[in-house]
ModelCIF file with pLDDT and N, C-alpha, C, O atoms, coordinates in Angstrom:
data_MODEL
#
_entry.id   MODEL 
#
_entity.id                         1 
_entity.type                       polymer 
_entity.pdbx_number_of_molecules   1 
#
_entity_poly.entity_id                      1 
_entity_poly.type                           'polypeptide(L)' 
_entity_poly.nstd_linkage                   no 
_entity_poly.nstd_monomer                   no 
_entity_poly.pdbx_seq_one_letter_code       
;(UNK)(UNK)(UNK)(UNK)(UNK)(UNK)(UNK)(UNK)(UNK)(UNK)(UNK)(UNK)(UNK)(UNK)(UNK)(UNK)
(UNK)(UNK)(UNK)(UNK)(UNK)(UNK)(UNK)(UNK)(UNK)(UNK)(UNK)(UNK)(UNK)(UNK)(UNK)(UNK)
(UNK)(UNK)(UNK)(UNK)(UNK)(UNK)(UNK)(UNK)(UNK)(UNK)(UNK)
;
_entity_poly.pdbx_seq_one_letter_code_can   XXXXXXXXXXXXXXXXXXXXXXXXXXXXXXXXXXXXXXXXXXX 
_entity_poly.pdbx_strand_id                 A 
#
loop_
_entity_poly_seq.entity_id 
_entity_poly_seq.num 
_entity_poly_seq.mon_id 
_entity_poly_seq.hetero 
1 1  UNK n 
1 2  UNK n 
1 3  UNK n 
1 4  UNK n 
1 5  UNK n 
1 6  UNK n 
1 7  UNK n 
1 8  UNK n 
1 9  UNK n 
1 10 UNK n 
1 11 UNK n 
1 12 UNK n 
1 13 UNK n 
1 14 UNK n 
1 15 UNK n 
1 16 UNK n 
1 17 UNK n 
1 18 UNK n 
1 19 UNK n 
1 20 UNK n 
1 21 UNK n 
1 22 UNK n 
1 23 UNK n 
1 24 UNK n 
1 25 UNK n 
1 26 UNK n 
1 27 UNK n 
1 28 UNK n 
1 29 UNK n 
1 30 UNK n 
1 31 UNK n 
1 32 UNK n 
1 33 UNK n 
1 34 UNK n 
1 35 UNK n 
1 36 UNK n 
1 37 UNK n 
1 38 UNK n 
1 39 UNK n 
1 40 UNK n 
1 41 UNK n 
1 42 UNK n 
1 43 UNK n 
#
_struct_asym.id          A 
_struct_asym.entity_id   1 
#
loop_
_ma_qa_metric.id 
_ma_qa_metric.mode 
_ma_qa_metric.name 
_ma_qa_metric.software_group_id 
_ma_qa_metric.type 
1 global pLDDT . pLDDT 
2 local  pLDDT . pLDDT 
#
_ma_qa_metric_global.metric_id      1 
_ma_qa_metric_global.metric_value   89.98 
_ma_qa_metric_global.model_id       1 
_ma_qa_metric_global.ordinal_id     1 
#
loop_
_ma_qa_metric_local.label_asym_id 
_ma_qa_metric_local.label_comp_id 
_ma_qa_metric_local.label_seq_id 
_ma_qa_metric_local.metric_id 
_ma_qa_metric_local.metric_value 
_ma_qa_metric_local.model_id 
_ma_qa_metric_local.ordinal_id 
A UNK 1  2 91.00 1 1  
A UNK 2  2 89.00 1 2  
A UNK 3  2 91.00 1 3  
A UNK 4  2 90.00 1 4  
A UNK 5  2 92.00 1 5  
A UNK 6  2 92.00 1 6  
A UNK 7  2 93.00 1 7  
A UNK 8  2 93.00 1 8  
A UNK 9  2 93.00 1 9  
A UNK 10 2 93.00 1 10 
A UNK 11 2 93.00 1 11 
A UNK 12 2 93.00 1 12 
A UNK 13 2 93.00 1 13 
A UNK 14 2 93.00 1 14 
A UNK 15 2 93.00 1 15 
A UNK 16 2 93.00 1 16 
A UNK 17 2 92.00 1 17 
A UNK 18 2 91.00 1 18 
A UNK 19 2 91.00 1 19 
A UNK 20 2 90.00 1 20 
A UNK 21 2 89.00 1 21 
A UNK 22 2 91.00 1 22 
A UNK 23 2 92.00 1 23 
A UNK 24 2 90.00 1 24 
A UNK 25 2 90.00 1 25 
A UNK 26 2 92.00 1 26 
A UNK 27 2 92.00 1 27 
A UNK 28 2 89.00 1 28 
A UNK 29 2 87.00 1 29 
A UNK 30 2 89.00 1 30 
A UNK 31 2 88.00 1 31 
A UNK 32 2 89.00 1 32 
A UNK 33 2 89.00 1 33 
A UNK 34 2 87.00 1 34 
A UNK 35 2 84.00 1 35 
A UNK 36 2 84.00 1 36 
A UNK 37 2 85.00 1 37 
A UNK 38 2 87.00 1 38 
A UNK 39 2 89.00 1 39 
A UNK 40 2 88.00 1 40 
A UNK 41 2 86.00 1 41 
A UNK 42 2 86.00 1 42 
A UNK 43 2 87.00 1 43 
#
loop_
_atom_site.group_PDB 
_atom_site.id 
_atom_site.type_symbol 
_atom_site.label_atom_id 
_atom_site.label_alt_id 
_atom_site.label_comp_id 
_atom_site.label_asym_id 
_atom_site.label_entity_id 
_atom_site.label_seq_id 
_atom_site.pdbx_PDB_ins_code 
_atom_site.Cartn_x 
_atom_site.Cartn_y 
_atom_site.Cartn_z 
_atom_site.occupancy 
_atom_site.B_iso_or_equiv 
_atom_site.pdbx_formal_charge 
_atom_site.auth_seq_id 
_atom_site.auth_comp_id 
_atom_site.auth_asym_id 
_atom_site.auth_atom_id 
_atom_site.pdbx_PDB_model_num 
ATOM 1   N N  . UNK A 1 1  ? 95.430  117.855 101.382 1.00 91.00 ? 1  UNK A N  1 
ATOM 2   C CA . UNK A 1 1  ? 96.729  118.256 100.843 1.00 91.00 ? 1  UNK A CA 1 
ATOM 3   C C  . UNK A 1 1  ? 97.767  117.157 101.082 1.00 91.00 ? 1  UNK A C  1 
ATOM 4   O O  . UNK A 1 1  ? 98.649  117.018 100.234 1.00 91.00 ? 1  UNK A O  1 
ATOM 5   N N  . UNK A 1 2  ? 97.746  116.414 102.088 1.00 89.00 ? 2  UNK A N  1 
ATOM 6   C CA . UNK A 1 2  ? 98.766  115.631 102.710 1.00 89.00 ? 2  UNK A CA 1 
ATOM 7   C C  . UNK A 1 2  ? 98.549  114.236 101.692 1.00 89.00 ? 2  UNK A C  1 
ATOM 8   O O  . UNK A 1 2  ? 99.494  113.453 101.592 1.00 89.00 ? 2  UNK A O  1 
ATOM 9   N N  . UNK A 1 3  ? 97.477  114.014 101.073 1.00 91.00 ? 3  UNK A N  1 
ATOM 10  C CA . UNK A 1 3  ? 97.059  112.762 100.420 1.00 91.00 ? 3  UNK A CA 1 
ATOM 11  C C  . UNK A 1 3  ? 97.233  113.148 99.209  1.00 91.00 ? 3  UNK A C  1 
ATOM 12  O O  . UNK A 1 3  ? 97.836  112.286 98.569  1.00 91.00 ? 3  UNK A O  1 
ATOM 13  N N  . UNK A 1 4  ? 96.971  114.066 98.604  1.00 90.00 ? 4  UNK A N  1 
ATOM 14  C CA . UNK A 1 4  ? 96.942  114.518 97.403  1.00 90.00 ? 4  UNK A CA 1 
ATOM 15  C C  . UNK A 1 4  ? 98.398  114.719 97.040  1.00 90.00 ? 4  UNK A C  1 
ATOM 16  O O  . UNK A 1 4  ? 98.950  114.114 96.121  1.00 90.00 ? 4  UNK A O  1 
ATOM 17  N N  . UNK A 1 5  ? 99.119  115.821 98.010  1.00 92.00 ? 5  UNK A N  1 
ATOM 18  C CA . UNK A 1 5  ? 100.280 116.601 97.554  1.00 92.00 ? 5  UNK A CA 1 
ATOM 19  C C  . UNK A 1 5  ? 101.249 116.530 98.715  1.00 92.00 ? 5  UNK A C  1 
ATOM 20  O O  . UNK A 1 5  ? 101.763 117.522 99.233  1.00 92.00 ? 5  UNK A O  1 
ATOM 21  N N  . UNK A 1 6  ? 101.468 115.188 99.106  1.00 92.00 ? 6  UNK A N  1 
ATOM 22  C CA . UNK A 1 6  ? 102.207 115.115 100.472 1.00 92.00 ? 6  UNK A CA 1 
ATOM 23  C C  . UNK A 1 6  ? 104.042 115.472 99.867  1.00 92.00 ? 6  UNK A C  1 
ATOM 24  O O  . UNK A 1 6  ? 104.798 115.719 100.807 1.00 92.00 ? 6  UNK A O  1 
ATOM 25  N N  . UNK A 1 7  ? 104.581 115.496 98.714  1.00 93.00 ? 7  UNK A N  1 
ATOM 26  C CA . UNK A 1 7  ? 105.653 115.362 98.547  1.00 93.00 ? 7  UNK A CA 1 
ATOM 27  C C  . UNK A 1 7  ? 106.247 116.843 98.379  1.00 93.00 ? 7  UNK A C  1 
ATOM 28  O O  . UNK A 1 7  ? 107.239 117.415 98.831  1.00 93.00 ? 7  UNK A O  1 
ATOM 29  N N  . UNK A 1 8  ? 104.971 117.285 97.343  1.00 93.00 ? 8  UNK A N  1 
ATOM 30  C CA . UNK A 1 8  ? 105.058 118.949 96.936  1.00 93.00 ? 8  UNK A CA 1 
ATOM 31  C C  . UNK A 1 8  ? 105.352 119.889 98.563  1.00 93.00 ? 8  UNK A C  1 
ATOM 32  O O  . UNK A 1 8  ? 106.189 120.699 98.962  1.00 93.00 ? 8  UNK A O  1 
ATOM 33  N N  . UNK A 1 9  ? 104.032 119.161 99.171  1.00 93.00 ? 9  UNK A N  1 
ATOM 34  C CA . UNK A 1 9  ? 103.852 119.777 100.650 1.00 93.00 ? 9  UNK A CA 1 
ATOM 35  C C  . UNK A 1 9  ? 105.281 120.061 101.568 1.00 93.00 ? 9  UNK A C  1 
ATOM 36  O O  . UNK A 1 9  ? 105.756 121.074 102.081 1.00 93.00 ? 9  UNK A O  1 
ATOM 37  N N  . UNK A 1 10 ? 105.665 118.764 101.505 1.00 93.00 ? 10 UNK A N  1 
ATOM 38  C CA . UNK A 1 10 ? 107.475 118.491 102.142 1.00 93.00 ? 10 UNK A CA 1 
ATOM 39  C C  . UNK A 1 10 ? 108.133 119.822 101.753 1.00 93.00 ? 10 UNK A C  1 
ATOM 40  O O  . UNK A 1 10 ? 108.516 120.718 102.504 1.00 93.00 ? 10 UNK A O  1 
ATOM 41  N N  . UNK A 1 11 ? 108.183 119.750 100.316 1.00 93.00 ? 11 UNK A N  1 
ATOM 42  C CA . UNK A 1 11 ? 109.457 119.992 99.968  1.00 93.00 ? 11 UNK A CA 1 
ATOM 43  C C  . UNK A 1 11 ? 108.969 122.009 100.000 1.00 93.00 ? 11 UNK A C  1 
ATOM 44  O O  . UNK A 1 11 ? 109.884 122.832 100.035 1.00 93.00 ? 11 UNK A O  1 
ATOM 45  N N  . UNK A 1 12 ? 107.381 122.499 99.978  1.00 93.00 ? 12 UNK A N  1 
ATOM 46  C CA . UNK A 1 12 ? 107.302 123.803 100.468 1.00 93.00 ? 12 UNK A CA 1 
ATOM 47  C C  . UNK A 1 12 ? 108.181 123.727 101.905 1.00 93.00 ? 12 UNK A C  1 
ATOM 48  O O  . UNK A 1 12 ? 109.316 124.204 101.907 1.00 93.00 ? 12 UNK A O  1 
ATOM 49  N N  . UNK A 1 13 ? 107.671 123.159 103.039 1.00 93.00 ? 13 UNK A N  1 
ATOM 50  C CA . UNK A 1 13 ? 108.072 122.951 103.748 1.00 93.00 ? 13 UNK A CA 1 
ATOM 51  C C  . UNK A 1 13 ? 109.387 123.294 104.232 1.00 93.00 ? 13 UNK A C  1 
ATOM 52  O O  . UNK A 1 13 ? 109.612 123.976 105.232 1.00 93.00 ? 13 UNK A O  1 
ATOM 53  N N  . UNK A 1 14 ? 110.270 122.763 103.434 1.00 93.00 ? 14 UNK A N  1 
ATOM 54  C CA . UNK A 1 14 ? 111.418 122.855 103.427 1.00 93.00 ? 14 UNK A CA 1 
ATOM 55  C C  . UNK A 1 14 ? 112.140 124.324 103.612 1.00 93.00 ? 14 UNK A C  1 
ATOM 56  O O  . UNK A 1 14 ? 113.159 124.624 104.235 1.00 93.00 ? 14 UNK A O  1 
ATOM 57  N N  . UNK A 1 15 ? 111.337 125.032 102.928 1.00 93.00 ? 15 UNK A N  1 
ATOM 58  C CA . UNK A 1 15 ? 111.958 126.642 102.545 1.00 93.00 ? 15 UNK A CA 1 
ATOM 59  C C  . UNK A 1 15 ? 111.412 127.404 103.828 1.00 93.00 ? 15 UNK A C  1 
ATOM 60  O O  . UNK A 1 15 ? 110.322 127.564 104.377 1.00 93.00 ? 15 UNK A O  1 
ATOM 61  N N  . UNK A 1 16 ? 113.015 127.873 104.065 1.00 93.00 ? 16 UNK A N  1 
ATOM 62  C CA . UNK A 1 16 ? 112.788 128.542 105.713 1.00 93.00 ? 16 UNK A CA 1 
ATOM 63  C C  . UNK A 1 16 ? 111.954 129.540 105.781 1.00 93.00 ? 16 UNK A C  1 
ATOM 64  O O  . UNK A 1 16 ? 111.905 130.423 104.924 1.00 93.00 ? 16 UNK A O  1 
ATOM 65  N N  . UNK A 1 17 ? 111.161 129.488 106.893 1.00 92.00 ? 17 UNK A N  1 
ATOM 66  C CA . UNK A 1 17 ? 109.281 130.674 107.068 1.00 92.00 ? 17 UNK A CA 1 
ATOM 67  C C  . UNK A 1 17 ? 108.675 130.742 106.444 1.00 92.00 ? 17 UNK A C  1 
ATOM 68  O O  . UNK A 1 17 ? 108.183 131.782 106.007 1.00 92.00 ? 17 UNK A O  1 
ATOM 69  N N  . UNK A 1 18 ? 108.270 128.775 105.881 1.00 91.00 ? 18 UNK A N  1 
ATOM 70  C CA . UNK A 1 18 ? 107.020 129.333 105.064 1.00 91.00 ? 18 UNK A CA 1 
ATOM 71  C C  . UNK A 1 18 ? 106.569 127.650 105.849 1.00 91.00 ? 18 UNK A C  1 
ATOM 72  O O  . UNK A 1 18 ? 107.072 126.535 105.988 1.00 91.00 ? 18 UNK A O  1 
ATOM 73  N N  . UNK A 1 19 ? 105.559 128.242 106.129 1.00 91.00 ? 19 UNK A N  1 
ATOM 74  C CA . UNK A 1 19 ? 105.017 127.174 107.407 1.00 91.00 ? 19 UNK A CA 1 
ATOM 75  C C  . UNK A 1 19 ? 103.611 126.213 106.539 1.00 91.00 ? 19 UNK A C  1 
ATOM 76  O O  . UNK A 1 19 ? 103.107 126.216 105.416 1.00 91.00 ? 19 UNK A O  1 
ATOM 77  N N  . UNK A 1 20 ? 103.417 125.503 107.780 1.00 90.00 ? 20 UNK A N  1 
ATOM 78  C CA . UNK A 1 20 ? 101.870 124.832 107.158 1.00 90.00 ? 20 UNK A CA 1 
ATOM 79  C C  . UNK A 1 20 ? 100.984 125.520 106.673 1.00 90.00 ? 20 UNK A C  1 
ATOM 80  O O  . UNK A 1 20 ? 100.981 125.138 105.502 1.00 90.00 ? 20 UNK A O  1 
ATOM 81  N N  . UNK A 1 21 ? 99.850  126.650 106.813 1.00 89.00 ? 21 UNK A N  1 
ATOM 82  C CA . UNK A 1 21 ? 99.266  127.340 106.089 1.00 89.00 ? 21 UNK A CA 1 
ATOM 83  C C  . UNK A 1 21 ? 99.515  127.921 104.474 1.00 89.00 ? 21 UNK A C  1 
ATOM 84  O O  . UNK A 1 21 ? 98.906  127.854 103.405 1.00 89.00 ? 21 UNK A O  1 
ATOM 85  N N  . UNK A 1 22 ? 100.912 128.588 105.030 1.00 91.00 ? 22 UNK A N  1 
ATOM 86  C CA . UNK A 1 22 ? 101.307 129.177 103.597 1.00 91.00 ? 22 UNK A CA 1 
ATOM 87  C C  . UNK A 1 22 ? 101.579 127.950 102.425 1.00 91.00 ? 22 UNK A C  1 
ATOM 88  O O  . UNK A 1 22 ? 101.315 128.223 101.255 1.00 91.00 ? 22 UNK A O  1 
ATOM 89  N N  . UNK A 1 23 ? 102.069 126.702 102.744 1.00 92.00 ? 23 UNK A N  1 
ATOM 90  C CA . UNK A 1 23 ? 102.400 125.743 102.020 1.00 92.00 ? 23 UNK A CA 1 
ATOM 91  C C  . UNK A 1 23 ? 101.054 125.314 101.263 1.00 92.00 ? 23 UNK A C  1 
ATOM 92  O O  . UNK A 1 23 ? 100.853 125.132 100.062 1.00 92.00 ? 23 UNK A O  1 
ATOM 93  N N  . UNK A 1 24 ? 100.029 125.192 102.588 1.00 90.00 ? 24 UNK A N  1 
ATOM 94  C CA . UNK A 1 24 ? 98.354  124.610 101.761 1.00 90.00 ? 24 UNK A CA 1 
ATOM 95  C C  . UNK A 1 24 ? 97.855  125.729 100.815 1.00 90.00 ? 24 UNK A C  1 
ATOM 96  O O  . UNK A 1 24 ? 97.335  125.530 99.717  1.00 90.00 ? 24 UNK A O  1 
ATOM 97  N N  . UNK A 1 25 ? 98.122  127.135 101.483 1.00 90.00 ? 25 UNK A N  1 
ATOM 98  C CA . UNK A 1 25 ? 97.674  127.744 100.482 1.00 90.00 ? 25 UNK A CA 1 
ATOM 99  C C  . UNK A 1 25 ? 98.069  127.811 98.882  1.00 90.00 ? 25 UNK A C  1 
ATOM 100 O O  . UNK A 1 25 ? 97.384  128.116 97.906  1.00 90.00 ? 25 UNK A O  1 
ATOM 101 N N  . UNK A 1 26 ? 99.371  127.426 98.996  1.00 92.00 ? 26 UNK A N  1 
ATOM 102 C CA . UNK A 1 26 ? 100.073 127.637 98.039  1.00 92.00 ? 26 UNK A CA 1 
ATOM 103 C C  . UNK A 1 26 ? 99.717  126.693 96.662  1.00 92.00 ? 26 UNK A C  1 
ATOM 104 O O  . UNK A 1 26 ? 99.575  126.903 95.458  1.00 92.00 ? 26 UNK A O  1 
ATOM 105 N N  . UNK A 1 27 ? 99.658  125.445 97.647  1.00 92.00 ? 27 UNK A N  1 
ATOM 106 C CA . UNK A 1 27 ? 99.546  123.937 96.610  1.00 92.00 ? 27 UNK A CA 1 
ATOM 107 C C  . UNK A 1 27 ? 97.560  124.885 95.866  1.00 92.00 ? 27 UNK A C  1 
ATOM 108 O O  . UNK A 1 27 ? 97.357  125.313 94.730  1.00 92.00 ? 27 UNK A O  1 
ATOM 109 N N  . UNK A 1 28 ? 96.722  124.872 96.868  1.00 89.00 ? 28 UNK A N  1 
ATOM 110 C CA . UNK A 1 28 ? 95.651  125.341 96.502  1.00 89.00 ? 28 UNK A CA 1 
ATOM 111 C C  . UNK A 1 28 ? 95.081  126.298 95.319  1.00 89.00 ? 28 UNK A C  1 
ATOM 112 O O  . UNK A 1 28 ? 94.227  126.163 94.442  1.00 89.00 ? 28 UNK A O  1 
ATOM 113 N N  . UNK A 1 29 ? 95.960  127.319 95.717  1.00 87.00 ? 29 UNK A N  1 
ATOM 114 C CA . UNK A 1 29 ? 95.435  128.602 94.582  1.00 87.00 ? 29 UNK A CA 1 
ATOM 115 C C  . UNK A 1 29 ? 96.816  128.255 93.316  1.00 87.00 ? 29 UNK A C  1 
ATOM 116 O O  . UNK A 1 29 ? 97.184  129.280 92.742  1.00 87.00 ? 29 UNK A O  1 
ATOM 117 N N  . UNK A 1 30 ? 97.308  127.377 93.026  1.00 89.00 ? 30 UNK A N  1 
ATOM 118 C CA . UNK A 1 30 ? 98.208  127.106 92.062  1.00 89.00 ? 30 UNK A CA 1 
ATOM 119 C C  . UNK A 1 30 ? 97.511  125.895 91.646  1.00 89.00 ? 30 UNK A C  1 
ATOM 120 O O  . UNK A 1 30 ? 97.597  125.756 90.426  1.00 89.00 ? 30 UNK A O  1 
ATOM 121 N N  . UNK A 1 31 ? 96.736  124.806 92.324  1.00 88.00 ? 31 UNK A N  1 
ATOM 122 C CA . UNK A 1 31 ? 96.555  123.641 91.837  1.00 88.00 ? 31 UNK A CA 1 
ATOM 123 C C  . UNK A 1 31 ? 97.536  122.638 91.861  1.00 88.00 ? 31 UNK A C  1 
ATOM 124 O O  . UNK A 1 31 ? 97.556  121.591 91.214  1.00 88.00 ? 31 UNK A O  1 
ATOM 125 N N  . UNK A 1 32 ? 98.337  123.061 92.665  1.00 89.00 ? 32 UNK A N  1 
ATOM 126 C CA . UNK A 1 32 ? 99.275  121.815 92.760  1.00 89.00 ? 32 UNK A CA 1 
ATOM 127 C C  . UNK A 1 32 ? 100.612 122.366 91.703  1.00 89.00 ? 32 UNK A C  1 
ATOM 128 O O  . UNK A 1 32 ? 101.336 121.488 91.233  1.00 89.00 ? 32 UNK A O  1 
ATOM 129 N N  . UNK A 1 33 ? 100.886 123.780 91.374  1.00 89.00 ? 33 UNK A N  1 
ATOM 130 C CA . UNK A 1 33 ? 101.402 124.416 90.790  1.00 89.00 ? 33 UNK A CA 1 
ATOM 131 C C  . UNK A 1 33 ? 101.312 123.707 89.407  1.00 89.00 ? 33 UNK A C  1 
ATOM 132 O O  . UNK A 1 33 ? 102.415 123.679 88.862  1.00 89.00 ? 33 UNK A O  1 
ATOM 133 N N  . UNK A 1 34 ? 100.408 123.179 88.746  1.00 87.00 ? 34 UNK A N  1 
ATOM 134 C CA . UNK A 1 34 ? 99.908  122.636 87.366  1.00 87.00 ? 34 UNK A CA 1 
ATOM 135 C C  . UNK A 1 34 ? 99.625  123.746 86.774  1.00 87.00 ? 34 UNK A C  1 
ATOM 136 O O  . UNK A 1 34 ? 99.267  123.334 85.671  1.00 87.00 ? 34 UNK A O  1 
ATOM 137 N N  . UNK A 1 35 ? 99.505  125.298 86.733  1.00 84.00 ? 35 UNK A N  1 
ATOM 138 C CA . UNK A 1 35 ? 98.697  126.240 86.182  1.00 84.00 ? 35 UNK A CA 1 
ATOM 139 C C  . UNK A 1 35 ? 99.624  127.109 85.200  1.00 84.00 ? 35 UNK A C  1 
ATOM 140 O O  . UNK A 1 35 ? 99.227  127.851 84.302  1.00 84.00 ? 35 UNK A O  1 
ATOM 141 N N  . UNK A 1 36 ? 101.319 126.774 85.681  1.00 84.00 ? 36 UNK A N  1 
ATOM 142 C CA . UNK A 1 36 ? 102.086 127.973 85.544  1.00 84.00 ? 36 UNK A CA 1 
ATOM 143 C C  . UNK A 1 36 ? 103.166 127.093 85.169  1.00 84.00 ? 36 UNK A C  1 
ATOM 144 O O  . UNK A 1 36 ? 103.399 126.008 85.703  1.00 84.00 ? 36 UNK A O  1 
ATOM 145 N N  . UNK A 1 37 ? 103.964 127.741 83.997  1.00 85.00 ? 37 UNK A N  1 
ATOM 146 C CA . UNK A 1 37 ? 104.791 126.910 83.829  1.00 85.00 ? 37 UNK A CA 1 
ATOM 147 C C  . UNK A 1 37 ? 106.099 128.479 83.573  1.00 85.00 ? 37 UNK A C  1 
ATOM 148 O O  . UNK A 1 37 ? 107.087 128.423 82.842  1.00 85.00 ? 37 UNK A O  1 
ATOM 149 N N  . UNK A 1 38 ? 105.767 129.437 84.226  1.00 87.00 ? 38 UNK A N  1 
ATOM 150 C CA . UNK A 1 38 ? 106.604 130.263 84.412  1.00 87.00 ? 38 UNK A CA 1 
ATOM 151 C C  . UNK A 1 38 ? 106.272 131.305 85.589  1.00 87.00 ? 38 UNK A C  1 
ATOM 152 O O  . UNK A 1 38 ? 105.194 131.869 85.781  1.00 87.00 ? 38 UNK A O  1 
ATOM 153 N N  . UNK A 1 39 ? 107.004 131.379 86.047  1.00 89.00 ? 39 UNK A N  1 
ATOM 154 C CA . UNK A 1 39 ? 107.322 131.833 87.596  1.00 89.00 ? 39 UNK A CA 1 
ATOM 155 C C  . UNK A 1 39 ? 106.992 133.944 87.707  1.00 89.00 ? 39 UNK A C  1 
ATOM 156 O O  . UNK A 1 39 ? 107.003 134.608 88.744  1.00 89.00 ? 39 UNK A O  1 
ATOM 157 N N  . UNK A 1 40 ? 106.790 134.366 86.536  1.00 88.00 ? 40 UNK A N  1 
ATOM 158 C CA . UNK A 1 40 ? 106.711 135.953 86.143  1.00 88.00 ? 40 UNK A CA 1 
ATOM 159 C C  . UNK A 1 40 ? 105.308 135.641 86.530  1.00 88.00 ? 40 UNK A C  1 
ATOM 160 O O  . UNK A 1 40 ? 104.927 135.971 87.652  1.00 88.00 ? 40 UNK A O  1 
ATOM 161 N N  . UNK A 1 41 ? 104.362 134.928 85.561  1.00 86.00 ? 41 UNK A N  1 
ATOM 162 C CA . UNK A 1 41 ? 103.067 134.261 85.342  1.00 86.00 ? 41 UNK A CA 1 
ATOM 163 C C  . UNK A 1 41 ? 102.354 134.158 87.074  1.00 86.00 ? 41 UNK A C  1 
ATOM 164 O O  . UNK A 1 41 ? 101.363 134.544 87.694  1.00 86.00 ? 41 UNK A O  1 
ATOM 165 N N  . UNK A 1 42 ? 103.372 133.520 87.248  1.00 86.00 ? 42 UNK A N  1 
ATOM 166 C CA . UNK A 1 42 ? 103.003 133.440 88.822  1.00 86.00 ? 42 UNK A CA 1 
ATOM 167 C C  . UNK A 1 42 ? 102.402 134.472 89.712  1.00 86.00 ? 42 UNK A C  1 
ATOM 168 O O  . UNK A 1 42 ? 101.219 134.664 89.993  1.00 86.00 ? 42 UNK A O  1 
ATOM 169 N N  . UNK A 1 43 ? 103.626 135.178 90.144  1.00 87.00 ? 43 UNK A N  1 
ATOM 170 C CA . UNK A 1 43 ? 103.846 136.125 90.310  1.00 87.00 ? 43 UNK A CA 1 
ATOM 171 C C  . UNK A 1 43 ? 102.961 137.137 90.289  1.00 87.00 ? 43 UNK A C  1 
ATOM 172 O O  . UNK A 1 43 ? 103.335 138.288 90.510  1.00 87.00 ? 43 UNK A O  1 
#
C-alpha cells in the first residue's frame, strides 16, 4: 500500500479515527478508489 498508494494512504490518514488498517482496507476493496466515481455507489 505504502509503494503503490503512499499519497492516497496520507491523505486517508488524515481524517480523524480512521487509522492504518481502516485506510489499507479502504485503498484495497476500492482499488485505489478507481471503481467508483460516485460516492452513493460506494456506499
Amino acid at each position: 500500500v505504502k509503494k503503490s498508494f503512499s499519497a492516497l494512504y496520507a491523505r486517508l490518514l488524515s481524517i480523524p479515527s480512521v487509522g492504518p488498517r481502516t485506510a489499507m482496507e479502504l485503498i484495497i476493496v476500492t482499488a485505489g478508489f478507481s471503481r467508483f466515481t460516485d460516492v452513493k455507489a460506494l456506499g
